[in-house]
C-alpha atoms as a PDB file:
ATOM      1  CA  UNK A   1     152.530  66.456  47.542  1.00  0.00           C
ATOM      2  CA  UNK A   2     149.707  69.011  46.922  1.00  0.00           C
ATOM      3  CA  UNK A   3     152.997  71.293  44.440  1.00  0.00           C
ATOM      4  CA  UNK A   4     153.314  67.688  42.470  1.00  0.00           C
ATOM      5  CA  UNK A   5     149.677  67.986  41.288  1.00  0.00           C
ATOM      6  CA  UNK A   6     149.195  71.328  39.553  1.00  0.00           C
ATOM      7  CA  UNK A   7     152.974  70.256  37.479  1.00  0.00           C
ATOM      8  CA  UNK A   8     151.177  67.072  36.356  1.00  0.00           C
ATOM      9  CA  UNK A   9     147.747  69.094  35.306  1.00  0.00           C
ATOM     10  CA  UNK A  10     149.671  71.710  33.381  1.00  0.00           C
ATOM     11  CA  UNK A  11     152.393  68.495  31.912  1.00  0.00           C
ATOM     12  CA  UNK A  12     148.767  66.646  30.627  1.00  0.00           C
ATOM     13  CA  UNK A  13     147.583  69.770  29.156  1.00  0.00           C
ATOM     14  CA  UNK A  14     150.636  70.911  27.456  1.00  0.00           C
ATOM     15  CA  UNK A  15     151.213  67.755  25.931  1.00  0.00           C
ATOM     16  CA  UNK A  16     147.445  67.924  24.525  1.00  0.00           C
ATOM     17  CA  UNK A  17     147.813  71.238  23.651  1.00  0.00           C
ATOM     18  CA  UNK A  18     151.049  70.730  21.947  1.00  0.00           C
ATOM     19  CA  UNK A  19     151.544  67.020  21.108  1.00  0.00           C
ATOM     20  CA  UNK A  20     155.105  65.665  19.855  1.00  0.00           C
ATOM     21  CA  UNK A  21     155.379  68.285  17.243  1.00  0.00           C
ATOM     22  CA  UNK A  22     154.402  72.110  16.882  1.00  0.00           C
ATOM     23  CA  UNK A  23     151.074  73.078  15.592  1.00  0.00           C
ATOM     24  CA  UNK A  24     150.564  74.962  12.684  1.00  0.00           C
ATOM     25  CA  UNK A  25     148.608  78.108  12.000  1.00  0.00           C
ATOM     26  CA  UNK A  26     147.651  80.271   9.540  1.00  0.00           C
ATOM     27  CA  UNK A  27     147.453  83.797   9.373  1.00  0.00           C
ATOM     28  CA  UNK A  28     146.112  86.320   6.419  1.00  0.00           C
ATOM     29  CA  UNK A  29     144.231  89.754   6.168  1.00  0.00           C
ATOM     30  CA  UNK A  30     142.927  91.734   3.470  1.00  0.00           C
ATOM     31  CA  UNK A  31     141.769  95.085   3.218  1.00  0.00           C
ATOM     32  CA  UNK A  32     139.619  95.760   0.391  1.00  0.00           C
ATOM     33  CA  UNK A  33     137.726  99.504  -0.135  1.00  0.00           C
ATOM     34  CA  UNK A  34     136.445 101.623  -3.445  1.00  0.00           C
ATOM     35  CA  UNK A  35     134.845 104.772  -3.696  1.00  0.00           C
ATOM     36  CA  UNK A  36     133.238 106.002  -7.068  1.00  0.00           C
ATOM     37  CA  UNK A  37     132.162 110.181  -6.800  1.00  0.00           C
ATOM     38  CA  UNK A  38     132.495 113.014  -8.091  1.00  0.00           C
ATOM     39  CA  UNK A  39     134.953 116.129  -7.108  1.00  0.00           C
ATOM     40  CA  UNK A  40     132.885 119.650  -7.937  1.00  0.00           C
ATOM     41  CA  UNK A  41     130.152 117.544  -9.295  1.00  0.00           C
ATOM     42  CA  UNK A  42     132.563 117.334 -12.910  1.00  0.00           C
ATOM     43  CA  UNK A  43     135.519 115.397 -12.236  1.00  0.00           C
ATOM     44  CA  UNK A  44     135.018 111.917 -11.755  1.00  0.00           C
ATOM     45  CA  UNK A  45     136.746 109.990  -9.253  1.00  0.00           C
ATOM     46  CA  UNK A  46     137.325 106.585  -8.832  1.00  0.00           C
ATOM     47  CA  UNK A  47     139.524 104.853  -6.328  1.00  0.00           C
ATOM     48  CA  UNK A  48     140.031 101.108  -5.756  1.00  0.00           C
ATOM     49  CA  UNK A  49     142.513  99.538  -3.350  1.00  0.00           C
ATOM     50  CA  UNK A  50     142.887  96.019  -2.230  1.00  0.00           C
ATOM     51  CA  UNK A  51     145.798  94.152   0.431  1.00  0.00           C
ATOM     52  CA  UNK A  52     146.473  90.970   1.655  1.00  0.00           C
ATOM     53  CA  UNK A  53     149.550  89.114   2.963  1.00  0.00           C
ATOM     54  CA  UNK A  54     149.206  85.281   4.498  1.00  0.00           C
ATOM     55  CA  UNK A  55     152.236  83.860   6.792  1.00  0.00           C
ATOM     56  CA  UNK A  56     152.064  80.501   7.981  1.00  0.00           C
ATOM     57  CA  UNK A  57     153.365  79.897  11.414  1.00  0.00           C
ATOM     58  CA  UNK A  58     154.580  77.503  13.907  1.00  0.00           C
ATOM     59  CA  UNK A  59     153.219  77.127  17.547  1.00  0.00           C
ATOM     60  CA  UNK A  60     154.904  76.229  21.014  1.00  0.00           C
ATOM     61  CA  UNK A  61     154.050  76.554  24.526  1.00  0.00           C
ATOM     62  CA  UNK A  62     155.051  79.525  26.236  1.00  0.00           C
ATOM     63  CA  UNK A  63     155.103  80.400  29.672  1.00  0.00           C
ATOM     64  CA  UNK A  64     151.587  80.764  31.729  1.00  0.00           C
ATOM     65  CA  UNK A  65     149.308  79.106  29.540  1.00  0.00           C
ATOM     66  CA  UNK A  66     150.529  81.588  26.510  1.00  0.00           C
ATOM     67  CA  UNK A  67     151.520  80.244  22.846  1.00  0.00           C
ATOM     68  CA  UNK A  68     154.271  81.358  20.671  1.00  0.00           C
ATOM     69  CA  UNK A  69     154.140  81.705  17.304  1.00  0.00           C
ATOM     70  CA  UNK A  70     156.885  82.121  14.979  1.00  0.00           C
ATOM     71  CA  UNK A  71     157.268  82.334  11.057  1.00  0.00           C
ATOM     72  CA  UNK A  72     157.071  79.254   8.937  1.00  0.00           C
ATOM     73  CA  UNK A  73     156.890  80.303   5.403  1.00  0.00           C
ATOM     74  CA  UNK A  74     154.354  81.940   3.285  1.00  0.00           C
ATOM     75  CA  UNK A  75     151.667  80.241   1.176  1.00  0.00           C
ATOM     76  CA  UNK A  76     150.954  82.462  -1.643  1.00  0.00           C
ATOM     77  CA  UNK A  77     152.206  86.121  -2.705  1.00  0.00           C
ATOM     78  CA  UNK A  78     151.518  89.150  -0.526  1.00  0.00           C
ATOM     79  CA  UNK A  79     149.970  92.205  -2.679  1.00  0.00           C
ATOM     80  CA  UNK A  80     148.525  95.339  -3.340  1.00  0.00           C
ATOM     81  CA  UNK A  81     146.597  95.994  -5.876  1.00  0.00           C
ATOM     82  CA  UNK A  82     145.334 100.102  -5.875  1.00  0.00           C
ATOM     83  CA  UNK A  83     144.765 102.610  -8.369  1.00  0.00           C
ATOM     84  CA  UNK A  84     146.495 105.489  -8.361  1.00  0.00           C
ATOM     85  CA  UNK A  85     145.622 109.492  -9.058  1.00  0.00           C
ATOM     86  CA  UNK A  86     141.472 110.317  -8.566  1.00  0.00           C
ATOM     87  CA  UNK A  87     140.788 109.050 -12.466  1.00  0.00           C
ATOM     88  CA  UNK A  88     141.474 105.399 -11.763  1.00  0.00           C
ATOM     89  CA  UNK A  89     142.971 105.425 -15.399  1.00  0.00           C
ATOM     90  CA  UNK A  90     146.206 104.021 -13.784  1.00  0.00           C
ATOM     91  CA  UNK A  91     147.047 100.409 -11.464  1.00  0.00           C
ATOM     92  CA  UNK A  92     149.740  99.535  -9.640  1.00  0.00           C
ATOM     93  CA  UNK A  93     150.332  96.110  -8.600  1.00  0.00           C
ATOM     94  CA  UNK A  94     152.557  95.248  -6.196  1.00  0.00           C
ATOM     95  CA  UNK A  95     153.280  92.228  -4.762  1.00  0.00           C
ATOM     96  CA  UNK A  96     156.136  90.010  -3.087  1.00  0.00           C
ATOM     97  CA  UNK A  97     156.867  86.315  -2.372  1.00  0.00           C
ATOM     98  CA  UNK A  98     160.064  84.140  -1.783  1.00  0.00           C
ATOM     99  CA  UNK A  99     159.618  82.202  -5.532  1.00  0.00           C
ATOM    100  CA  UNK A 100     160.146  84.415  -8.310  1.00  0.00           C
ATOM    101  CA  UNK A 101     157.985  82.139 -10.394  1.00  0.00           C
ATOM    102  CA  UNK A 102     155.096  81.458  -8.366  1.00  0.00           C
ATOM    103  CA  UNK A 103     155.141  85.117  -7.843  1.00  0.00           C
ATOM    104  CA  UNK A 104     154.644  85.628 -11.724  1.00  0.00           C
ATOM    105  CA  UNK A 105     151.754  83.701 -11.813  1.00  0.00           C
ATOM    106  CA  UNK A 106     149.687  84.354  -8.896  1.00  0.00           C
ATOM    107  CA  UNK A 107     150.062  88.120  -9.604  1.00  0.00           C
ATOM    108  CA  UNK A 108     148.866  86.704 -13.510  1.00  0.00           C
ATOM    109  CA  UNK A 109     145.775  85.315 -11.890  1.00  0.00           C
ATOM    110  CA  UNK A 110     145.064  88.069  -9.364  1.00  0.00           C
ATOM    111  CA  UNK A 111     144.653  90.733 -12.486  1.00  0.00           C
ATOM    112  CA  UNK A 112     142.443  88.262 -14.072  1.00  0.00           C
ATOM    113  CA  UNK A 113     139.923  87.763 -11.458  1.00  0.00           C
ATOM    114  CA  UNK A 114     140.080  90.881 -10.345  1.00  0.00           C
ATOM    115  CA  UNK A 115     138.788  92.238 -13.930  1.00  0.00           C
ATOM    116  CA  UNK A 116     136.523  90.200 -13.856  1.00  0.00           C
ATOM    117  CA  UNK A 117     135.492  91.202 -10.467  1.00  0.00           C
ATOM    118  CA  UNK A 118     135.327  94.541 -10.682  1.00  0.00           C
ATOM    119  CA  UNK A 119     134.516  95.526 -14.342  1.00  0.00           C
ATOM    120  CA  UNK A 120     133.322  98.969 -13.322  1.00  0.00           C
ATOM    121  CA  UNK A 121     136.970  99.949 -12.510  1.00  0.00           C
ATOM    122  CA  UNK A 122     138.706  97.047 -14.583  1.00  0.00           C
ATOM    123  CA  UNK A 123     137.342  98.874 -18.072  1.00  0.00           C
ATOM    124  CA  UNK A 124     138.570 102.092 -17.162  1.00  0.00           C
ATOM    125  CA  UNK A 125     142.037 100.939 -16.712  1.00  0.00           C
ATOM    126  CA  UNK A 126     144.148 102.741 -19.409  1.00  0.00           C
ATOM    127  CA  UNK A 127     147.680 101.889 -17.895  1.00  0.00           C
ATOM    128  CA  UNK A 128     149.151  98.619 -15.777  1.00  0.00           C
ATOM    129  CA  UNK A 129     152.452  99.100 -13.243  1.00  0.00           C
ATOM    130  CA  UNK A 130     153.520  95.818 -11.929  1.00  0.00           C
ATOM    131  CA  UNK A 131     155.894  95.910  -8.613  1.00  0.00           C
ATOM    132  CA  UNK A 132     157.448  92.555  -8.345  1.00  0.00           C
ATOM    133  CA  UNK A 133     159.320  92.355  -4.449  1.00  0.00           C
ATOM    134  CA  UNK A 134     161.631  90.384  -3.157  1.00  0.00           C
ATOM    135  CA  UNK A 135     160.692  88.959   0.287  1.00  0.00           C
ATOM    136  CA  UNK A 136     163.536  89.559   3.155  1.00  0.00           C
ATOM    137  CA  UNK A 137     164.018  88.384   6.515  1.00  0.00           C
ATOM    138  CA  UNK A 138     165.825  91.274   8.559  1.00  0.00           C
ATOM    139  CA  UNK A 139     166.678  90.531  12.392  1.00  0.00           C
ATOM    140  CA  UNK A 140     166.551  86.844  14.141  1.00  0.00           C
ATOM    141  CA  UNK A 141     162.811  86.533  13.905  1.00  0.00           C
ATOM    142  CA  UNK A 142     161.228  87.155  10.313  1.00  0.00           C
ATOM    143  CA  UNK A 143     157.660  87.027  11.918  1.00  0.00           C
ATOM    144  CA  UNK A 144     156.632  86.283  15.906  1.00  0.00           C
ATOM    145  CA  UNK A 145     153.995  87.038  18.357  1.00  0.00           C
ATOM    146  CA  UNK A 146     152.457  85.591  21.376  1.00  0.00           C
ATOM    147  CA  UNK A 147     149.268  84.754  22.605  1.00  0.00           C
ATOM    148  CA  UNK A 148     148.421  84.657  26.081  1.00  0.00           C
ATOM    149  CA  UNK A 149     146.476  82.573  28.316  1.00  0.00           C
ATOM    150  CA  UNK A 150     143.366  84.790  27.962  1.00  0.00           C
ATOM    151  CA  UNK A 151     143.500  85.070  24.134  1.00  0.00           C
ATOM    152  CA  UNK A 152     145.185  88.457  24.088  1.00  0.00           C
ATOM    153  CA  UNK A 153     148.117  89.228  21.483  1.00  0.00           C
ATOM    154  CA  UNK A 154     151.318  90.649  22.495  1.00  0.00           C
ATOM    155  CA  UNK A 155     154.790  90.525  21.939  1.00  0.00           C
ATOM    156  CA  UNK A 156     154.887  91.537  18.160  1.00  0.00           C
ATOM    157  CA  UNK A 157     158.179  90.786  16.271  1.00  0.00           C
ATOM    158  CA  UNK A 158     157.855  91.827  12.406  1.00  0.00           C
ATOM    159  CA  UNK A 159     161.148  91.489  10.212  1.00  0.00           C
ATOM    160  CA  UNK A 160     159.927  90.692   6.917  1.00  0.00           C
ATOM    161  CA  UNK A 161     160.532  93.497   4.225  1.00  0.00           C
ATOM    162  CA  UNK A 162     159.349  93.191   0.477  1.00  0.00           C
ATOM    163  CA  UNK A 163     162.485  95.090  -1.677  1.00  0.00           C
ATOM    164  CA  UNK A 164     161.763  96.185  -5.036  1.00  0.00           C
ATOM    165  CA  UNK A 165     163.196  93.945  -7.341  1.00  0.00           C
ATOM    166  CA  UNK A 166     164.341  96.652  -9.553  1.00  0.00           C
ATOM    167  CA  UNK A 167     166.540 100.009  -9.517  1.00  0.00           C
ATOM    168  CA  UNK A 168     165.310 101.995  -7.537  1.00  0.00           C
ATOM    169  CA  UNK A 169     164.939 100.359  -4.463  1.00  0.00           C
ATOM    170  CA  UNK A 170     161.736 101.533  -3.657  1.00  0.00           C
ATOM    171  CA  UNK A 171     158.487 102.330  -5.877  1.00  0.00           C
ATOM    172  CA  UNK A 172     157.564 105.099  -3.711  1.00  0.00           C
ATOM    173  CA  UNK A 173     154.028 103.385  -2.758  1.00  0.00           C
ATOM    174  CA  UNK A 174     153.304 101.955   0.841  1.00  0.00           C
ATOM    175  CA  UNK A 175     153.704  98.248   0.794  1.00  0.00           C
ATOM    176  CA  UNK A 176     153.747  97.795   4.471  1.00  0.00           C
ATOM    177  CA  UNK A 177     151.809  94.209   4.477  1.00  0.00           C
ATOM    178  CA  UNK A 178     153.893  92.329   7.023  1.00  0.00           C
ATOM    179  CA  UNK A 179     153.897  95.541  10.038  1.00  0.00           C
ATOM    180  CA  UNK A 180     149.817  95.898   8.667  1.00  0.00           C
ATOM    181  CA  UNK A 181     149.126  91.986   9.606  1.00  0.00           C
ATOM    182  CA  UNK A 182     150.603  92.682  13.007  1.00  0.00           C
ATOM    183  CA  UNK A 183     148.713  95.532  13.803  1.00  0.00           C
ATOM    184  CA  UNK A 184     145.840  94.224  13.088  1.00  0.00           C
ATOM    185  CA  UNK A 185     145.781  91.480  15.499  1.00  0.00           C
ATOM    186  CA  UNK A 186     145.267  94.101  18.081  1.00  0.00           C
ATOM    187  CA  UNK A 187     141.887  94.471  17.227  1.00  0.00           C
ATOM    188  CA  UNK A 188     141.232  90.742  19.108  1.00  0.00           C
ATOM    189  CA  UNK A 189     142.425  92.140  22.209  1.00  0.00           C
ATOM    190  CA  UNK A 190     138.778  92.033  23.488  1.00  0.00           C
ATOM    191  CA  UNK A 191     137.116  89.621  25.562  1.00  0.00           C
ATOM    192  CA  UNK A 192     135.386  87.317  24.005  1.00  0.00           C
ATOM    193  CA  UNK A 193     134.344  84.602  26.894  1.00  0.00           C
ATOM    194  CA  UNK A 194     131.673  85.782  29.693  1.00  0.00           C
ATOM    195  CA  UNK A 195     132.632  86.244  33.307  1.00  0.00           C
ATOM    196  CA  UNK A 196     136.416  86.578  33.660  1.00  0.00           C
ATOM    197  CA  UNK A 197     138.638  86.142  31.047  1.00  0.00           C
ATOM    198  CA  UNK A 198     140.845  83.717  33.039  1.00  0.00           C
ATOM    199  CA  UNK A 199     137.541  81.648  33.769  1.00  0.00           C
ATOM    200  CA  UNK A 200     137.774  79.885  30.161  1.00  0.00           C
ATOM    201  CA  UNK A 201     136.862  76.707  31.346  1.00  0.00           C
ATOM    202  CA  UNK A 202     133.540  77.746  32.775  1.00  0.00           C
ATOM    203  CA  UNK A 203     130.478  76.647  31.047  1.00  0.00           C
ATOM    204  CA  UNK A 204     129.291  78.802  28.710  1.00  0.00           C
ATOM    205  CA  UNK A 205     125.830  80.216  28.825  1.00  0.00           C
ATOM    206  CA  UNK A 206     123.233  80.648  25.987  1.00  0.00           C
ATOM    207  CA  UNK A 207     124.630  84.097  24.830  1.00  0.00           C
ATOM    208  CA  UNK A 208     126.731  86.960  26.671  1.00  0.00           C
ATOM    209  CA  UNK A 209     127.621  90.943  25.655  1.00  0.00           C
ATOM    210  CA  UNK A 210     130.894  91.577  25.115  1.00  0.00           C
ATOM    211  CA  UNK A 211     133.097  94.811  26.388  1.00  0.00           C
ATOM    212  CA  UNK A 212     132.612  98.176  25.143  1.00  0.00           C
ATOM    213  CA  UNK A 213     135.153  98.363  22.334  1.00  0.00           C
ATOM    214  CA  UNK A 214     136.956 101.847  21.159  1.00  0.00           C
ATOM    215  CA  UNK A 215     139.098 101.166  17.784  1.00  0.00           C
ATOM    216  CA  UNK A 216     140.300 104.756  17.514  1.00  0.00           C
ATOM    217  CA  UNK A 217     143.975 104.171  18.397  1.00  0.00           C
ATOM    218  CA  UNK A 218     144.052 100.652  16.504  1.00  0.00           C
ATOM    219  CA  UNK A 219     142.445 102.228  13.222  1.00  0.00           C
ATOM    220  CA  UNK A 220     144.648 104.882  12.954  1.00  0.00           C
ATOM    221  CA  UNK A 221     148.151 102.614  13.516  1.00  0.00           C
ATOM    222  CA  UNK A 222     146.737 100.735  10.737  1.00  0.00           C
ATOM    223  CA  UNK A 223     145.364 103.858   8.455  1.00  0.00           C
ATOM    224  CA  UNK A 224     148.810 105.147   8.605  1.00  0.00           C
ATOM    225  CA  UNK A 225     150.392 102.118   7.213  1.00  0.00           C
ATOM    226  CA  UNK A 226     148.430 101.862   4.443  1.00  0.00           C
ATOM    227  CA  UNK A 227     148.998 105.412   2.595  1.00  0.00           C
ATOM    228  CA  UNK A 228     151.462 107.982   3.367  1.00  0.00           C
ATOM    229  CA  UNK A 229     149.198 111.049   2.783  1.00  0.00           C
ATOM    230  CA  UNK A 230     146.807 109.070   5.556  1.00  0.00           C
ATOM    231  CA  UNK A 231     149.340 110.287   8.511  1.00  0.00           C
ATOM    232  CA  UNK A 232     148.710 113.982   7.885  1.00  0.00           C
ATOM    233  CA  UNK A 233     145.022 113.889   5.802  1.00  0.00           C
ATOM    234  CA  UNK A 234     143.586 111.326   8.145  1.00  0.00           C
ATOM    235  CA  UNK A 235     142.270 110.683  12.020  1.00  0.00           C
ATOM    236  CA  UNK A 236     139.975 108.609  12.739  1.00  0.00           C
ATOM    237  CA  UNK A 237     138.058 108.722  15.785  1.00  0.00           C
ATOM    238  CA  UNK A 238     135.210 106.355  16.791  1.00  0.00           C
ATOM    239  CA  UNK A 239     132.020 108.348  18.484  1.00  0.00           C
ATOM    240  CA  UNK A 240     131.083 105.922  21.316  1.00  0.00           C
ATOM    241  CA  UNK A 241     132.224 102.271  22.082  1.00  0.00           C
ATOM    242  CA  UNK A 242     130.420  99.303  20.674  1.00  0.00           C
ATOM    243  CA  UNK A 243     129.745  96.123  21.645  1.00  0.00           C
ATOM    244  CA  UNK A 244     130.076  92.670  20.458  1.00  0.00           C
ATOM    245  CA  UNK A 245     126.714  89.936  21.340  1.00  0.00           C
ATOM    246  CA  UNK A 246     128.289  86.937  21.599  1.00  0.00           C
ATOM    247  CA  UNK A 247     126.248  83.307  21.449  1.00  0.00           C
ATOM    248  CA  UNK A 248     127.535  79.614  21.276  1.00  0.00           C
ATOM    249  CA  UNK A 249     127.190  79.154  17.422  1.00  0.00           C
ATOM    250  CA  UNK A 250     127.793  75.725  17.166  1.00  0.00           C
ATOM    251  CA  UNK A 251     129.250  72.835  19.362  1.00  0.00           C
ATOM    252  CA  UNK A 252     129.958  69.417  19.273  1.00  0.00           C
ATOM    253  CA  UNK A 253     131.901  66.597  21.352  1.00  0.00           C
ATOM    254  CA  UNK A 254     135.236  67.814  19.686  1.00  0.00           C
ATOM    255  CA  UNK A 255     134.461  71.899  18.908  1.00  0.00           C
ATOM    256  CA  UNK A 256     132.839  74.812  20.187  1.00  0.00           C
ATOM    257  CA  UNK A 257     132.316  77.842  18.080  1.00  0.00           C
ATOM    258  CA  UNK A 258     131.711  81.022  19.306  1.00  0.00           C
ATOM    259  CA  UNK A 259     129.675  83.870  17.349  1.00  0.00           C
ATOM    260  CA  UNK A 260     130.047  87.547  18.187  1.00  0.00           C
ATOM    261  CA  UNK A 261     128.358  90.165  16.271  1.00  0.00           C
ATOM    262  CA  UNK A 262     127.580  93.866  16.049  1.00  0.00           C
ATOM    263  CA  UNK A 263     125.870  96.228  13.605  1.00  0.00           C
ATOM    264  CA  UNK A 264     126.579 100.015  15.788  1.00  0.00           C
ATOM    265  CA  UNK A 265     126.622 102.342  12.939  1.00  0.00           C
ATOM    266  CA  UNK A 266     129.085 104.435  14.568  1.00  0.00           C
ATOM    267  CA  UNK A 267     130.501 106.991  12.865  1.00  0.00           C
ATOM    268  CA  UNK A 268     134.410 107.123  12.124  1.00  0.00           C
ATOM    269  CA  UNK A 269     135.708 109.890  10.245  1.00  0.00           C
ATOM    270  CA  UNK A 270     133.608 112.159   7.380  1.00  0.00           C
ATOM    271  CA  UNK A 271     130.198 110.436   7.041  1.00  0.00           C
ATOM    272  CA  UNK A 272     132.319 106.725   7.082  1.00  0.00           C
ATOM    273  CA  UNK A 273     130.460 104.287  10.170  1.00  0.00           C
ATOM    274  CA  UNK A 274     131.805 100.583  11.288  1.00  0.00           C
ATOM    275  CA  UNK A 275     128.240  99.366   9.500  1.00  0.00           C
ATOM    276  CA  UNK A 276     128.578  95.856  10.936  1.00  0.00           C
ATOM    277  CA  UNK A 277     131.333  93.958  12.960  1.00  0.00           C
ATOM    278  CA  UNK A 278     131.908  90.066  13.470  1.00  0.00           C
ATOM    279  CA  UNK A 279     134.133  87.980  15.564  1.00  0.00           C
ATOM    280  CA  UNK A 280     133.981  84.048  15.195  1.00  0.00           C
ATOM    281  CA  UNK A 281     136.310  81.977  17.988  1.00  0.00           C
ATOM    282  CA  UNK A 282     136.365  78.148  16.901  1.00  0.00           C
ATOM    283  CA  UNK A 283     137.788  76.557  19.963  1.00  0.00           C
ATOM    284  CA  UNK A 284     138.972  72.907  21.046  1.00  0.00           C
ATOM    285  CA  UNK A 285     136.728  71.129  23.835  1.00  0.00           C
ATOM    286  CA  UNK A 286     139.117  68.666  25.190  1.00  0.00           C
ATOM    287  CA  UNK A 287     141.451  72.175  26.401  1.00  0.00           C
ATOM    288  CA  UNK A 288     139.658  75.261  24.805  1.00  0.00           C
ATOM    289  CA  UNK A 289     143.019  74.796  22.819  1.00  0.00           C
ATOM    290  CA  UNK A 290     142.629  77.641  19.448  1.00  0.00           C
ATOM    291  CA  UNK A 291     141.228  76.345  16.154  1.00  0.00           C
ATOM    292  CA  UNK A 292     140.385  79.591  14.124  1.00  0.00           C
ATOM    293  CA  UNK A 293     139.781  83.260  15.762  1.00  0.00           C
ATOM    294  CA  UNK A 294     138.582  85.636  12.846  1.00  0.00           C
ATOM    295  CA  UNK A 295     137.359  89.002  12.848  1.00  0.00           C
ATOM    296  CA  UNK A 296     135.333  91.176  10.042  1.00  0.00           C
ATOM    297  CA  UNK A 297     134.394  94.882   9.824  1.00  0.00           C
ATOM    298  CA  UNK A 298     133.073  96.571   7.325  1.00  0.00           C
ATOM    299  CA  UNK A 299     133.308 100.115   7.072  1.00  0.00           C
ATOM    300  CA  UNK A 300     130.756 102.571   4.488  1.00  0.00           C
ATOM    301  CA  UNK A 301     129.730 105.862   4.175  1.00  0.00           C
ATOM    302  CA  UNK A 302     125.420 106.342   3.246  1.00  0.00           C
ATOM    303  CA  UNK A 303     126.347 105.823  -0.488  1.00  0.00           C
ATOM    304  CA  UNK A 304     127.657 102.583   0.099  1.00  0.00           C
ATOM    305  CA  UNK A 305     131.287 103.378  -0.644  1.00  0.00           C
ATOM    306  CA  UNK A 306     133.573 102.181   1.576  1.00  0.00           C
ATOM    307  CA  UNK A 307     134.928  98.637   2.187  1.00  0.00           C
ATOM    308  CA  UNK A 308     136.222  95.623   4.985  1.00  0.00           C
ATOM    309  CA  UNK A 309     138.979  94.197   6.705  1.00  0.00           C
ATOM    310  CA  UNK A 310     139.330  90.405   7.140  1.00  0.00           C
ATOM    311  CA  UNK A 311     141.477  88.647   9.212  1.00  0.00           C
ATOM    312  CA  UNK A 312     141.960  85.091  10.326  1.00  0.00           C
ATOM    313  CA  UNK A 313     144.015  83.046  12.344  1.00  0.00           C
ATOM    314  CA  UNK A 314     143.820  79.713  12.032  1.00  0.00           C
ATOM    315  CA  UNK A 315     145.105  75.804  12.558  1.00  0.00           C
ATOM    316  CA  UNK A 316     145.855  73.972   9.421  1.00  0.00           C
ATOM    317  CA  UNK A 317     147.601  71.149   8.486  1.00  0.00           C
ATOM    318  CA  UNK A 318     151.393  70.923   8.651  1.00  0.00           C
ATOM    319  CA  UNK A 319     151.185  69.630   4.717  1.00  0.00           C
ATOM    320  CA  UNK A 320     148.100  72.001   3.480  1.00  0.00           C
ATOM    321  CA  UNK A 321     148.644  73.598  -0.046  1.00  0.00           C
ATOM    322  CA  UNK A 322     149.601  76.923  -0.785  1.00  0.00           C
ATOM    323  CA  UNK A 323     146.017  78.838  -1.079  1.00  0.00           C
END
């Protein structure tokens, strides 16, 4: 009799956690950096470069309290948009989505806000390279990952690949969006509850300090996706650990958010620091069940050049809009 009891539990929460249908998530990052100097104190350099991708995803019940996700569509165009060469005389644009047509006109409407955005580089801007891609599923699982009962991600599946629409196959520039998104999931593989991570349904107290967090490894998988001179040219290795201060941000009788946040400073690679970090966890307070887990860093040198990376994963409506 006392075996029948913990089936029932974990029956009533599954079937809150996952009611009749799957749930439906959203997931998106972008990367966005410039630098503006000058090589020998004569040549001018400017550099701009800008990623995102967004999958939407389905959610099921996996074994141990975990959830699997797997790919659902896309709701918008995945891009990047980057100069090329130190000048910043030249852009290339490249981006990729499943409709041809949409395609045309979000990367239409990306160039336009972005010069109006970011006249400083926008004017200079002698010469424009479009990169249209074709979005492919390779392998039985265009896009999967799991999430495990403590929040950590794992299991990464990645077998969407943008093809150049054009002869030749390739434009010879990274566009590694899809393996990118993966990767940087990683960086939530932190605690971000007090006590014991398996302790979730603990009360919270007023505010908490986080783990002592080393990127190193995490920043350079992703650093090496992003530009191919980055694998040779590039290692990035983080002075000391930080730590993220979490705090109960808001709550309410159906949602608790939770606020982490971080400003360390800490040096990176040639005078470039993590400057400030946040993590926000939005969860559900019937079964701690996930709303939204997003993360920001933002990464600058003392002149302010530099950049961030956003991501977000979050639960949307079956129905929502392409964004």
């Amino acid at each position: 009799m006392k075996k029948i009891f913990p089936l029932i539990s974990l029956f009533m929460l599954t079937s809150v956690l996952f009611p009749n249908k799957d749930l439906t998530y959203r997931l998106e990052y972008q990367i966005c950096g410039s630098a503006v100097s000058r090589l020998l104190l004569v040549i001018p350099i400017r550099v701009y470069y800008d990623a995102s991708a967004a999958i939407d995803l389905k959610a099921r019940p996996g074994p141990d309290g975990a959830a699997v996700f797997t790919y659902a569509g896309i709701p918008r165009s995945a891009y990047i948009l980057r100069t090329l060469g130190y000048s910043g005389k030249t852009l290339a644009l490249l981006s990729a989505d499943q409709d041809e047509e949409d395609g045309k006109i979000f990367v239409d409407q990306l160039l336009l806000q972005w010069q109006k955005q970011e006249p400083e580089f926008a004017e200079r801007v002698k010469v424009i390279k479009k990169f249209p891609h074709r979005l492919t599923a390779t392998g039985p699982e265009a896009f999967a990952f799991e999430r495990d009962g403590h929040g950590y991600y794992n299991n990464f599946t990645v077998g969407l690949e943008p093809r150049y629409k054009y002869h030749p196959a390739q434009s010879g520039i990274y566009f590694k969006v899809f393996p990118t998104l993966a990767e940087l999931l990683k960086l939530l593989n932190h605690r971000f509850t007090p006590g014991q991570a398996g302790a979730q349904f603990d009360p919270f107290p007023a505010e908490w300090t986080g783990d002592g967090l080393d990127f190193s490894d995490n920043l350079n998988r992703v650093a090496v996706l992003l530009e191919k001179i980055v694998k040779s040219k590039v290692t990035v290795q983080q002075k000391s650990p930080l730590r993220l201060h979490f705090r109960v941000g808001a709550s309410n009788s159906e949602e608790m958010e939770i606020c982490g946040e971080s400003y360390p400073d800490v040096p990176l690679w040639k005078g470039f620091m993590i400057k400030e970090i946040f993590r926000r966890v939005r969860l559900r307070q019937v079964d701690r069940a996930l709303l939204a887990d997003e993360l920001w860093i933002g990464v600058r040198n003392s002149k302010g050049q530099g950049g961030f990376c956003r991501l977000q994963l979050k639960m949307i409506e079956s129905k929502e809009d392409k964004k």
